[in-house]
Protein backbone atom coordinates (compact mmCIF):
# COMPACT_ATOMS: atom_id res chain seq x y z
CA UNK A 1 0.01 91.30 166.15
CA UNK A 2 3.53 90.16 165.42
CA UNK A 3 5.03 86.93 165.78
CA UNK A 4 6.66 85.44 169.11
CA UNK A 5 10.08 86.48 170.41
CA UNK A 6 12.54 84.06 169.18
CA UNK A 7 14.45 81.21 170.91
CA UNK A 8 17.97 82.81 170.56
CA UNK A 9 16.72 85.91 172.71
CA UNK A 10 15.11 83.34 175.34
CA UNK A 11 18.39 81.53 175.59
CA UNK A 12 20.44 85.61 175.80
CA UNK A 13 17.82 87.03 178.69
CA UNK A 14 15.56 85.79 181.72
CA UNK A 15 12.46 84.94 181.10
CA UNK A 16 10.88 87.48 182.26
CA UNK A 17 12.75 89.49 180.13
CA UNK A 18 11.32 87.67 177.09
CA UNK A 19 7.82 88.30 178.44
CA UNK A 20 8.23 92.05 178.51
CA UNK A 21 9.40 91.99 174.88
CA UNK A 22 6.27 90.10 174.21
CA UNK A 23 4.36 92.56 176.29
CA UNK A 24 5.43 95.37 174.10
CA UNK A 25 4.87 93.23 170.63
CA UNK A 26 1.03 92.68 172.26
CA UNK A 27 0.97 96.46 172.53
CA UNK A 28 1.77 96.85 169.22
CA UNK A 29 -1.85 95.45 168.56
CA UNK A 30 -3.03 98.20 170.51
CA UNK A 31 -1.17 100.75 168.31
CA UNK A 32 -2.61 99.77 165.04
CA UNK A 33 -5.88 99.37 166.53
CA UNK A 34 -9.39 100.83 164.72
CA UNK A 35 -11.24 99.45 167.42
CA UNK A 36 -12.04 96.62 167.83
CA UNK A 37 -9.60 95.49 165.30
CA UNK A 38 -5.79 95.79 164.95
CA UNK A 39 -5.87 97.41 161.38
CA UNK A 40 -6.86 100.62 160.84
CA UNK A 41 -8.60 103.13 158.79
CA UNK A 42 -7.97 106.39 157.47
CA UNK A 43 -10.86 108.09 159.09
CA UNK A 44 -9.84 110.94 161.61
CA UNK A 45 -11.97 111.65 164.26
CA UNK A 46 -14.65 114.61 162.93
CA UNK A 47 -13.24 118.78 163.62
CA UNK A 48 -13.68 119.43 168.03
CA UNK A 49 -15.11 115.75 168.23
CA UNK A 50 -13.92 113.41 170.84
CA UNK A 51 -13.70 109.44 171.20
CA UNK A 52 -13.44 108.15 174.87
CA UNK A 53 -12.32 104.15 175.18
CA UNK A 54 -12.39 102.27 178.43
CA UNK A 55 -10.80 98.77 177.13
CA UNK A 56 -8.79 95.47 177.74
CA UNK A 57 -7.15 93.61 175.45
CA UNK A 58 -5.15 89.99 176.44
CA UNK A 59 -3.51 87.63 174.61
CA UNK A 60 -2.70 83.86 175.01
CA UNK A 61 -0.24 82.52 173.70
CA UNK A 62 2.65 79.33 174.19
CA UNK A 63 4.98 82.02 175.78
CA UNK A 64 2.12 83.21 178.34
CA UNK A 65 -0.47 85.68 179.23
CA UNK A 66 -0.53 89.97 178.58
CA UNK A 67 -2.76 92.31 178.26
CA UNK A 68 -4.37 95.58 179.53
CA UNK A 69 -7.14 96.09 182.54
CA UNK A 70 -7.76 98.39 181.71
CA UNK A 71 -6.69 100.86 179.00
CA UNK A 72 -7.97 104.68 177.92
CA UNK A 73 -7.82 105.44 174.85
CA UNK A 74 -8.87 109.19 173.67
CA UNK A 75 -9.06 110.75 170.41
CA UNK A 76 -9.40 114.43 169.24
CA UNK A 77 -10.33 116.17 165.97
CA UNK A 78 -8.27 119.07 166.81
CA UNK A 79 -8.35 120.86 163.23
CA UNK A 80 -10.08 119.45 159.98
CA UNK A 81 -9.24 115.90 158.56
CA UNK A 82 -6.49 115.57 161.80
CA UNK A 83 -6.63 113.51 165.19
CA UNK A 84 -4.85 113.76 167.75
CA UNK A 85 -4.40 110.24 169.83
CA UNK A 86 -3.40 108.85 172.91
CA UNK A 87 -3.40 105.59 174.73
CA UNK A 88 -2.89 105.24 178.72
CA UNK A 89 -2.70 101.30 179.78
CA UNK A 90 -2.33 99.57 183.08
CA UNK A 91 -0.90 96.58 181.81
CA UNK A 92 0.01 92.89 183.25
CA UNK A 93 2.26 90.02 181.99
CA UNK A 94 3.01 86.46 183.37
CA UNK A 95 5.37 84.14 182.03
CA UNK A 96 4.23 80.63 181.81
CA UNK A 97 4.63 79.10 185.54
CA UNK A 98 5.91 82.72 186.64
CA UNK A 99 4.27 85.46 188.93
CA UNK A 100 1.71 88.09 187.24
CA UNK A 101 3.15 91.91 187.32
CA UNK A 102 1.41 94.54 186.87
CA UNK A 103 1.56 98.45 186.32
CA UNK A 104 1.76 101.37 183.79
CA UNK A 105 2.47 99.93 180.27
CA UNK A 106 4.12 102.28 177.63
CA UNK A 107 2.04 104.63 176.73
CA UNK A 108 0.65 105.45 172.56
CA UNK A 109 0.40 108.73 171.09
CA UNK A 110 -0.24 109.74 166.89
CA UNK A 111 -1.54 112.17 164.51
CA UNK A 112 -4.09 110.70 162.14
CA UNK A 113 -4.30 112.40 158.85
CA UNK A 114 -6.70 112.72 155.82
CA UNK A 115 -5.43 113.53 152.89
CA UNK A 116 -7.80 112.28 150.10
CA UNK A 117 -11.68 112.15 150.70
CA UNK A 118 -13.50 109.49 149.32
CA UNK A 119 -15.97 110.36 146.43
CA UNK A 120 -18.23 107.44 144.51
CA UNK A 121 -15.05 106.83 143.09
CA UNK A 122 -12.30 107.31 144.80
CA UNK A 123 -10.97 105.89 148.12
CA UNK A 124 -10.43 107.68 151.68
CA UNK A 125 -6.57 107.39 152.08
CA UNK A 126 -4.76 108.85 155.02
CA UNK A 127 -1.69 107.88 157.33
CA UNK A 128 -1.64 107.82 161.16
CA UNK A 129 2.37 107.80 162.79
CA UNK A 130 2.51 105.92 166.18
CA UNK A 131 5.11 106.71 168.87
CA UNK A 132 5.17 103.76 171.68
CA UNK A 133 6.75 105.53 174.77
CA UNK A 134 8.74 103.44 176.81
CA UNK A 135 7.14 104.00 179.91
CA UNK A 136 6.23 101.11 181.13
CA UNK A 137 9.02 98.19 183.21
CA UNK A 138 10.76 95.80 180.59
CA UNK A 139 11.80 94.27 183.63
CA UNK A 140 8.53 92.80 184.90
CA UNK A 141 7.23 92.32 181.27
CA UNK A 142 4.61 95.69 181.14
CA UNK A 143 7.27 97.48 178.31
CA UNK A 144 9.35 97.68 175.85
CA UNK A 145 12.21 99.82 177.45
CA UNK A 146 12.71 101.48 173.85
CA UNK A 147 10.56 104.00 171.34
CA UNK A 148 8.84 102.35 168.58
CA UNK A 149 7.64 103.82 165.35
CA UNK A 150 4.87 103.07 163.03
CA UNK A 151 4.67 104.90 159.71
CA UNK A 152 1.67 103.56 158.13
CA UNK A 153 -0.72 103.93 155.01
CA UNK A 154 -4.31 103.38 155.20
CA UNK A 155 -7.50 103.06 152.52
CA UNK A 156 -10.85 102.82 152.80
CA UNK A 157 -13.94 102.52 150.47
CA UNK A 158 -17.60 102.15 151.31
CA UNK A 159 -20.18 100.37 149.46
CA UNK A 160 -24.05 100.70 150.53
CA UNK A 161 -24.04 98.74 154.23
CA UNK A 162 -20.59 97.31 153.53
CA UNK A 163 -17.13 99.40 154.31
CA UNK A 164 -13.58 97.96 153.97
CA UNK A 165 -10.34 99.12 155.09
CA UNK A 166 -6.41 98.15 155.23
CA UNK A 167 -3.27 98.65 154.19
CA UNK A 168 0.22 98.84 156.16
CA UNK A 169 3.45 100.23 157.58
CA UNK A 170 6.70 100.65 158.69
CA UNK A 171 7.92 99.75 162.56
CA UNK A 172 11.25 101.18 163.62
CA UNK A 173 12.23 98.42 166.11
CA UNK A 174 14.94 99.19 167.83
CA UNK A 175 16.38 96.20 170.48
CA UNK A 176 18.92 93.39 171.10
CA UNK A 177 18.18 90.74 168.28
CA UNK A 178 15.31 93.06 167.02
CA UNK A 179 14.80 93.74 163.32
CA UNK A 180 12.73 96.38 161.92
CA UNK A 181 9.96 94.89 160.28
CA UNK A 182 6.55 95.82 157.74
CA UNK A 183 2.69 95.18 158.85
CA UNK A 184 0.02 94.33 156.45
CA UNK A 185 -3.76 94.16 156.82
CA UNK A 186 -6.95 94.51 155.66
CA UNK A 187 -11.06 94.16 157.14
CA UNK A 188 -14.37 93.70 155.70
CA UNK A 189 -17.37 94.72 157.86
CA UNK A 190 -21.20 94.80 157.00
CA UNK A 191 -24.16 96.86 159.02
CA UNK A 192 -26.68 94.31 159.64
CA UNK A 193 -28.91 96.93 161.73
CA UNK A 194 -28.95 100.54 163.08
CA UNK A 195 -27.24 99.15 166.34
CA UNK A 196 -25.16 96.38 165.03
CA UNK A 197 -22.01 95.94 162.87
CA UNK A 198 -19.96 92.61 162.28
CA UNK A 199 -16.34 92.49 160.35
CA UNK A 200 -13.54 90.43 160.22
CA UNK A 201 -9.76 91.29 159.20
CA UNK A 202 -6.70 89.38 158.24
CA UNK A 203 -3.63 90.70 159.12
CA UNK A 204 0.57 90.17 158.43
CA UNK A 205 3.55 90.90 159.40
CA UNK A 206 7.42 89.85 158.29
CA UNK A 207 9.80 88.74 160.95
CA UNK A 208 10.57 91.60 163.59
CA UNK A 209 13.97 89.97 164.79
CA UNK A 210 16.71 87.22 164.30
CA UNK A 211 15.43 84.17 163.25
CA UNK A 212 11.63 84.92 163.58
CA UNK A 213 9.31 83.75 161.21
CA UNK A 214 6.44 85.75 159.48
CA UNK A 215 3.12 85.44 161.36
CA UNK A 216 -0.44 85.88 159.91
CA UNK A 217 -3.22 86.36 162.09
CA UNK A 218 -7.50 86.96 162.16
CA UNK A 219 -9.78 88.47 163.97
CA UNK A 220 -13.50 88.18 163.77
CA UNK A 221 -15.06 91.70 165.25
CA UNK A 222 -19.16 93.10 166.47
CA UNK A 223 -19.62 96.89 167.20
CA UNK A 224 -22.99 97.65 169.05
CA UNK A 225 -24.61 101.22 168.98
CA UNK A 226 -27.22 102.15 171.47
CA UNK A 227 -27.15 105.44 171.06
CA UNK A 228 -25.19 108.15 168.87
CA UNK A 229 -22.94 108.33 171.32
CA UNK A 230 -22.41 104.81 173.49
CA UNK A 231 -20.96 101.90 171.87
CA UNK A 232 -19.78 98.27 173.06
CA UNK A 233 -17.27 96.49 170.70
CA UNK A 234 -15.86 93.31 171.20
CA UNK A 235 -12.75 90.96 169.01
CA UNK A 236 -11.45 87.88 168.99
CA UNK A 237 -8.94 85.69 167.43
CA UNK A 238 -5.77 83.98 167.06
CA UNK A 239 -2.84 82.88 165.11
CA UNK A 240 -3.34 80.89 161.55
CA UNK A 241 0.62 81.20 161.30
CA UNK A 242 1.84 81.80 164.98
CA UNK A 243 1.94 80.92 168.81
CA UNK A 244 -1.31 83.15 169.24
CA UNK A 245 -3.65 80.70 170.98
CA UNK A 246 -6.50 83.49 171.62
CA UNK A 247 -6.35 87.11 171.64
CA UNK A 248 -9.32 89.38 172.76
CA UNK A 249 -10.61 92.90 172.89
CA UNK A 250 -13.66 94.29 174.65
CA UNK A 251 -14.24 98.35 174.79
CA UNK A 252 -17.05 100.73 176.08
CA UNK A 253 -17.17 103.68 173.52
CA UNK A 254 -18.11 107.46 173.90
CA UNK A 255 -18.37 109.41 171.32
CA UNK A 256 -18.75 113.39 171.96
């Protein structure tokens, strides 16, 4: 996630306004996500594979309340070591003491790519470019009103039940008062059983527009497998530098 709109752009535009930018900044999560967490891995989905998410995400903070209820999320291996990706949310967003709105939020696409396998050795590393559509209102807080860009980098190594991943990116940020601005993160999870997986993951980014300040966030994560193909995963967490007061993400998996 990535910090709070700042006080000069609350002073230039309504409210509500603000909210919306927040909105999309909230969505931004959503873009980096290897769910349930917001940083990602390198791992594409495998060749004529599919990944099917029904989601919602929300976050809490001193500004007010967004989030998605719900979101799809689909993902495609449409050739070796490539995914395709898309994300489809019906978003809301409500200012502290305003009304709730509610609609189509912008929507996600990427390519995820593989480039290096991982051996005993050697890491996984790929990239995965995000393109957030401007598709959903800036005025009633459910978009951004502008593309966004993430060009990212992404490792991963595995080591008997333990796997960790991380790295960063780019965002193009385009906007009055905006800034472009670089992401950093990394997770740690463990398999504690054939159904059950628990990580956690740090995460940073610098200032995204006049005057912000860097924000560094966590997120504690549990992926549950019933089956080789249903999965329930679940995230929460908040700000250790930031107005985050809780953020959450809870998704019904199939995998095909």
């Amino acid at each position: 996630m990535v910090p709070r709109i700042v006080r000069v752009l609350v002073e230039m535009r309504p409210r509500h306004i603000t909210l919306g930018l927040i909105a999309w900044l909230f969505n931004c999560s959503t873009a980096l996500a290897g769910p349930p967490y917001v940083t990602d891995d390198p791992e594409p989905v495998e060749y004529r594979h599919w990944e099917f998410y029904v989601a919602s995400q929300f976050e809490n903070s001193r500004d007010g309340l967004v989030g998605t209820a719900p979101h799809i999320e689909l993902n495609y291996g449409v050739v070796q070591n490539v995914q395709l990706h898309l994300i489809a949310p019906l978003s809301y967003s409500r200012a502290r003491g305003g009304p709730t709105h509610y609609g189509p939020g912008d929507v996600e696409l990427g390519v995820k790519f593989r480039f290096i396998q991982e051996n005993d050795w050697r890491p996984m590393v790929g990239t995965f470019p995000m393109f957030e559509l401007p598709t959903g209102s800036e005025a009633k807080g459910l978009g951004s009103g502008r593309l966004h860009v993430f060009v990212p980098l992404w490792v991963q190594k595995s080591f008997g039940r333990f796997t960790t991943y991380g790295g960063g990116g780019y965002w193009i940020n385009p906007g009055l008062g905006n800034r472009d601005y670089l992401y950093f993160g990394w997770q740690l999870q463990r398999r504690f059983s054939q159904w059950a997986t628990l990580g956690g993951e740090v995460f940073y980014t610098t200032p995204d527009a006049v005057g912000a300040r860097a924000n560094l966030r966590f997120n504690v994560g549990l992926v549950l497998d019933f089956s080789d193909e249903h999965h329930l995963l679940f995230s929460t967490g908040r700000s250790i530098v930031g107005d985050t007061l809780l953020e959450g993400y809870l998704a019904y998996q199939l995998t095909l």
